[in-house]
N, C-alpha and C. Protein backbone atom coordinates (compact mmCIF):
# COMPACT_ATOMS: atom_id res chain seq x y z
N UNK A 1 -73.13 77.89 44.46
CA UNK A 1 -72.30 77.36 43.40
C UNK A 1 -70.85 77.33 43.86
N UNK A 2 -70.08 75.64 43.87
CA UNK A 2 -69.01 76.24 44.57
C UNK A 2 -67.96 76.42 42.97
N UNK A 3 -67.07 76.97 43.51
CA UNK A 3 -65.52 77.31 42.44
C UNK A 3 -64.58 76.58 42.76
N UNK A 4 -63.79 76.64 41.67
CA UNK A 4 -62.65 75.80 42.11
C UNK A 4 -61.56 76.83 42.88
N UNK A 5 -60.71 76.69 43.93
CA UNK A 5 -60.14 77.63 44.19
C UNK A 5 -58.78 77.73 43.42
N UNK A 6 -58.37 79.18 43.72
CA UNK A 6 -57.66 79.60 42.72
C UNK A 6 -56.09 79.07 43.13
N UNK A 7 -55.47 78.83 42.06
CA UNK A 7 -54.70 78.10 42.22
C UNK A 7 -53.45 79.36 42.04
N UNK A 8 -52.41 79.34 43.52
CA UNK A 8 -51.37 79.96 43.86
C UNK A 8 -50.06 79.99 42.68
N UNK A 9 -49.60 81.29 42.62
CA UNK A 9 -48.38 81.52 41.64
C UNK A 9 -47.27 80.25 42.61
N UNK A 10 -46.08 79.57 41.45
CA UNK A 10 -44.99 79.00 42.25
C UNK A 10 -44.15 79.48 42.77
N UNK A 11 -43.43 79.69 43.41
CA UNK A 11 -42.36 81.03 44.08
C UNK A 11 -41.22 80.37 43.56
N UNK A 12 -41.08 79.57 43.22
CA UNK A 12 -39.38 79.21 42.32
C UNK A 12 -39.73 79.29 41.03
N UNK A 13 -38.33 79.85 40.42
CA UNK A 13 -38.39 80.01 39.05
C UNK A 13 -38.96 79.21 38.12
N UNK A 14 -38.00 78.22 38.76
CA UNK A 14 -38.17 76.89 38.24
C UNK A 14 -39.94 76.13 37.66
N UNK A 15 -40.46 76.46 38.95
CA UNK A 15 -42.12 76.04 38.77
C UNK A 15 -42.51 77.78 38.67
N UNK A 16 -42.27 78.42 37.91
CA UNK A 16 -42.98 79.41 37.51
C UNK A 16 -42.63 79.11 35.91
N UNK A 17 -41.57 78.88 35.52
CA UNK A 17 -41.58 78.60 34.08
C UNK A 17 -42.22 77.15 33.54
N UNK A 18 -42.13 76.30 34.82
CA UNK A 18 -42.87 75.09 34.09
C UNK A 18 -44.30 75.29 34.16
N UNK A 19 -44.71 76.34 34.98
CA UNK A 19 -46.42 77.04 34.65
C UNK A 19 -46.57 77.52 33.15
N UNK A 20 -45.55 78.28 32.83
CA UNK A 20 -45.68 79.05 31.46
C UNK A 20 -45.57 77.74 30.24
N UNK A 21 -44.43 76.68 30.77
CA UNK A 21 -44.35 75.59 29.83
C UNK A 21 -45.73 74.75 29.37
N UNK A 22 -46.65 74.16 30.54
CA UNK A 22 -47.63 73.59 30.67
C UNK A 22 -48.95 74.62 30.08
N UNK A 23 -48.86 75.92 30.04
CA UNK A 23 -49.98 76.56 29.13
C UNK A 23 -49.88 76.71 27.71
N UNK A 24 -48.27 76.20 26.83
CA UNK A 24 -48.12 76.05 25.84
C UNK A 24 -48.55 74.68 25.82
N UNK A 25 -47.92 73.56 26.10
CA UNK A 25 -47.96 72.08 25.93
C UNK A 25 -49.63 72.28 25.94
N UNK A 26 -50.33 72.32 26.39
CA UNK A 26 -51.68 72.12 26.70
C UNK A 26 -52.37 72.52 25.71
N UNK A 27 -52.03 73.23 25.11
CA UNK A 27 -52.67 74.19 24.33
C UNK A 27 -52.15 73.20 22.46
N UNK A 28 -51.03 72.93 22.45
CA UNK A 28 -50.42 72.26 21.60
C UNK A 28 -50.94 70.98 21.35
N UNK A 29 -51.52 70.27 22.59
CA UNK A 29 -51.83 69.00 22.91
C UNK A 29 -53.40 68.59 22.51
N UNK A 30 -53.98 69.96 23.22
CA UNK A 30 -55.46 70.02 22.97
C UNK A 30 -55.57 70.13 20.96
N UNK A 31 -55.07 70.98 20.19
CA UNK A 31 -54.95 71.06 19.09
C UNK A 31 -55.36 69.83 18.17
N UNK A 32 -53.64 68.82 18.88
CA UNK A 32 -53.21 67.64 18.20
C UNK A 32 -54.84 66.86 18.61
N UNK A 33 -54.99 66.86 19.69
CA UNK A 33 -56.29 65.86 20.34
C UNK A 33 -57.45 65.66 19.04
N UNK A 34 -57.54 67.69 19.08
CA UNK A 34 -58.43 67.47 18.23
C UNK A 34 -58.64 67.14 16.89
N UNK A 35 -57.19 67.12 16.15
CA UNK A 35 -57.32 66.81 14.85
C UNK A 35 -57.46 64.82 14.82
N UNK A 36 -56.93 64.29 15.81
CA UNK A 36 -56.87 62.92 15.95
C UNK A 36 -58.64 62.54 15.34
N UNK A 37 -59.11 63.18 16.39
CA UNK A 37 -61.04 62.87 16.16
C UNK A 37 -60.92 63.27 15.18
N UNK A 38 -60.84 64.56 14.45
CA UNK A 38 -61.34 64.70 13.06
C UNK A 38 -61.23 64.29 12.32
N UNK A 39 -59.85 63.15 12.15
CA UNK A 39 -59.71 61.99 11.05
C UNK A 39 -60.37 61.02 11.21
N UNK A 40 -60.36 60.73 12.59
CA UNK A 40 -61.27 58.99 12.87
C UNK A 40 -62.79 59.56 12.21
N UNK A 41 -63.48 60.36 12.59
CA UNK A 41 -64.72 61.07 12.74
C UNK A 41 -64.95 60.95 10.91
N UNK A 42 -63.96 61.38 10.44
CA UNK A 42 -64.52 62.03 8.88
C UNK A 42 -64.27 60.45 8.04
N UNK A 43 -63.09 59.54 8.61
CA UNK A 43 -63.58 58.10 8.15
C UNK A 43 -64.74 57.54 8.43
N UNK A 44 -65.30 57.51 9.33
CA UNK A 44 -66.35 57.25 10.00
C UNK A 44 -67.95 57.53 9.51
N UNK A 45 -67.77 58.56 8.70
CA UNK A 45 -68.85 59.65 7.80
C UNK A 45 -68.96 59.08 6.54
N UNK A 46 -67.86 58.67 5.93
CA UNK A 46 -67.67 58.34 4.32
C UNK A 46 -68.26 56.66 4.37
N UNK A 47 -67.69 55.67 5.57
CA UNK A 47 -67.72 54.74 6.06
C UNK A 47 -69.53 54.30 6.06
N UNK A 48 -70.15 55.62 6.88
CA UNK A 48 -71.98 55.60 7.27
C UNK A 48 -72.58 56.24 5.73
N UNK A 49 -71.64 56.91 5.13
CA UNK A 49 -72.51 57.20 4.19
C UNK A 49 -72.06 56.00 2.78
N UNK A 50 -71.29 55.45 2.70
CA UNK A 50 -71.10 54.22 2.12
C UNK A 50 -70.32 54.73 0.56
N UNK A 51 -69.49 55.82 0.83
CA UNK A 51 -68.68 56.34 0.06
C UNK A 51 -67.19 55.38 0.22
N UNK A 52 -66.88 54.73 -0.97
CA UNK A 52 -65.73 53.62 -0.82
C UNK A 52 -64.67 54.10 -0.97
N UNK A 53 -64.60 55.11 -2.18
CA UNK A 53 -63.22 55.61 -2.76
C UNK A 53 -62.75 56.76 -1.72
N UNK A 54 -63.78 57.47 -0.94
CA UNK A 54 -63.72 58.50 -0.08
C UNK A 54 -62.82 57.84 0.59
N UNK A 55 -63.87 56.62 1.76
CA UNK A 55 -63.09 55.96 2.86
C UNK A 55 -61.98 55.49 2.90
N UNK A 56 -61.94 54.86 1.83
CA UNK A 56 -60.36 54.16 1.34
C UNK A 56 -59.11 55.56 1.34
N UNK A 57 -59.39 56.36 0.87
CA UNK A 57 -58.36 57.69 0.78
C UNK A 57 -57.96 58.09 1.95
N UNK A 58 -59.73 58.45 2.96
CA UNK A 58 -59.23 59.43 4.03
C UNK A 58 -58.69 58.50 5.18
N UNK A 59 -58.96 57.10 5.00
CA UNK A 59 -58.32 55.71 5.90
C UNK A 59 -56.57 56.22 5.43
N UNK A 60 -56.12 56.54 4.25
CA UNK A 60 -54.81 56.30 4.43
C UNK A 60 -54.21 57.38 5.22
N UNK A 61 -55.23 58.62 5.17
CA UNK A 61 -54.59 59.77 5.17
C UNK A 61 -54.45 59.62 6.99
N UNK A 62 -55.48 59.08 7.29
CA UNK A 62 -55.78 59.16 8.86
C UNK A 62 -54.61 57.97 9.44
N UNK A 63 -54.07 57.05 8.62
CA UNK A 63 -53.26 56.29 9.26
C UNK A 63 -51.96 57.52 9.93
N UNK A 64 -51.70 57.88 9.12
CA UNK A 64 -50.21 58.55 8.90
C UNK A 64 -50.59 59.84 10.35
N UNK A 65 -51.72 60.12 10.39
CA UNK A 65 -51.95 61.46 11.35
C UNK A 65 -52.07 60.98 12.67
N UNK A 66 -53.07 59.40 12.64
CA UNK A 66 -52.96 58.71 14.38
C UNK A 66 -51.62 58.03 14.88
N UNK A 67 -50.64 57.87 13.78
CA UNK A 67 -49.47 57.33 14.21
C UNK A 67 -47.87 58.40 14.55
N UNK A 68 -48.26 59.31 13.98
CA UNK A 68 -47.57 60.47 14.55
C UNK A 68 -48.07 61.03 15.68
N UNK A 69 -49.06 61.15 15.84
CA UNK A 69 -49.95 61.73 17.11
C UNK A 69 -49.56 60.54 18.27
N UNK A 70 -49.60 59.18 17.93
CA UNK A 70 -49.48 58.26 18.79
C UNK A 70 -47.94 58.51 19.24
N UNK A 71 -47.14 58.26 18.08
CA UNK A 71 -45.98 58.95 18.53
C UNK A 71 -45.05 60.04 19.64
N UNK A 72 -46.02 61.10 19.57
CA UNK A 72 -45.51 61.90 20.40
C UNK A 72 -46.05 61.99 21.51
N UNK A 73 -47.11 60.67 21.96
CA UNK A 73 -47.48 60.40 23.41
C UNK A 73 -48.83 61.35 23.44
N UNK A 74 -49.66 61.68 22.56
CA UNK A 74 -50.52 62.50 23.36
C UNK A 74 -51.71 61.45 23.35
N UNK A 75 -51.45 60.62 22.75
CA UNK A 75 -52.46 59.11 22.64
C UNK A 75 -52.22 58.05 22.78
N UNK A 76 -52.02 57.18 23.71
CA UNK A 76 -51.24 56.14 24.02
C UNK A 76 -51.05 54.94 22.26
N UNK A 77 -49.65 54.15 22.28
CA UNK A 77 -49.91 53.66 21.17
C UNK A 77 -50.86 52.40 21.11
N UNK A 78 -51.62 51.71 21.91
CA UNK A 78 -52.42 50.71 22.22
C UNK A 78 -53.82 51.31 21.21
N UNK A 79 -54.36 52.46 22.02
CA UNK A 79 -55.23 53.23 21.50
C UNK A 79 -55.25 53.41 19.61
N UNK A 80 -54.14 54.36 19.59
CA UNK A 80 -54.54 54.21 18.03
C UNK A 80 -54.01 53.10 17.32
N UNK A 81 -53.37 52.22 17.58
CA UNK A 81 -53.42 50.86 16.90
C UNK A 81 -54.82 49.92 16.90
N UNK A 82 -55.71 50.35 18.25
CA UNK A 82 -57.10 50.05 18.13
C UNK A 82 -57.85 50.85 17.51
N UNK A 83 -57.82 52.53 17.21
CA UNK A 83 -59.15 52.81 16.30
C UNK A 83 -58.76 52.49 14.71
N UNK A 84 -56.89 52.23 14.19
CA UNK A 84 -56.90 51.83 13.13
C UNK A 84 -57.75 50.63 12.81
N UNK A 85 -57.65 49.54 13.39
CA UNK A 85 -57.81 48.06 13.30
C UNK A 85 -59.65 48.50 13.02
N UNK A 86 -60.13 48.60 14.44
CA UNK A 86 -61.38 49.14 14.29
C UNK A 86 -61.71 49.80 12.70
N UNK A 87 -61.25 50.73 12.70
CA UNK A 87 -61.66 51.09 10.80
C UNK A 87 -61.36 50.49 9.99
N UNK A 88 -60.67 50.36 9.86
CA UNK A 88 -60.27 48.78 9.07
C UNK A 88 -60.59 47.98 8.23
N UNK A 89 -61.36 47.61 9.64
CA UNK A 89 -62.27 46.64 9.61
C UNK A 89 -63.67 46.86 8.42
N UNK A 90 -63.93 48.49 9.42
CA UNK A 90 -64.95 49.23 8.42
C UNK A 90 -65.22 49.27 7.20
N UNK A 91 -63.62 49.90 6.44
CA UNK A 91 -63.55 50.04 5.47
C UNK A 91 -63.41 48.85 4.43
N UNK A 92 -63.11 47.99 5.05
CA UNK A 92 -62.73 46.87 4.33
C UNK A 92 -64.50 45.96 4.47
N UNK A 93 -64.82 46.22 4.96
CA UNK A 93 -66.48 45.40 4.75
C UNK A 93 -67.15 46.45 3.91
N UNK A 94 -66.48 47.80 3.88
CA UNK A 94 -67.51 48.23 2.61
C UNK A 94 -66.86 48.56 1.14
N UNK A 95 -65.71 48.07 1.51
CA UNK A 95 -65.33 47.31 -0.07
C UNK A 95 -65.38 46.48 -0.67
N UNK A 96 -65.76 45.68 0.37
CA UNK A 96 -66.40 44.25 -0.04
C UNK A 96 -67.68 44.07 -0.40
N UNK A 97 -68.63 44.84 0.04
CA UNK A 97 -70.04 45.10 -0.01
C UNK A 97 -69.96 45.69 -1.29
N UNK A 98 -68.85 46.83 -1.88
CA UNK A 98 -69.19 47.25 -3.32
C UNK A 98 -68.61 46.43 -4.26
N UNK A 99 -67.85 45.77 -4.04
CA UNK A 99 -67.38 44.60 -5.17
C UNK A 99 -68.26 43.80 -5.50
């Protein structure tokens, strides 16, 4: 089984604090990552289970969370301007389907 080898302390300050910087950011980043999915994901649920008033709500709520997230670069803005559109789309064919 091989390992990855272990990766050497920096001997300048400098890249010893941007080690300590990069285990916060990462950690901050991974967080944000994951709440991104949990909005697309939980539109996505209301969307398959054909809940309108749900989808319509958690669509607004999820706009406001992928565009701040897009914002601060941890998701390019191309990306979430495509999973908005993409839902969208969703939500809007199953409001049409309940009308």
């Amino acid at each position: 089984m091989a390992t990855k080898p272990k990766k050497k302390n920096p001997r300048l300050a400098s890249g010893r604090k941007r080690a300590r910087q990069n285990i916060k950011l990462n950690a901050a980043h991974t967080s944000l990552r994951s709440k991104y999915r949990t909005v697309i994901k939980n539109v996505e649920k209301a969307v398959a289970a054909g809940e309108k008033d749900k989808a319509v709500e958690l669509f607004s709520k999820m706009q406001a969370i992928v565009d701040s997230i897009a914002d601060k670069g941890i998701f390019h803005k191309n990306k979430a301007a495509r999973d908005k559109s993409r839902l969208s789309a969703k939500v809007k064919t199953l409001a049409l389907a309940g009308a």
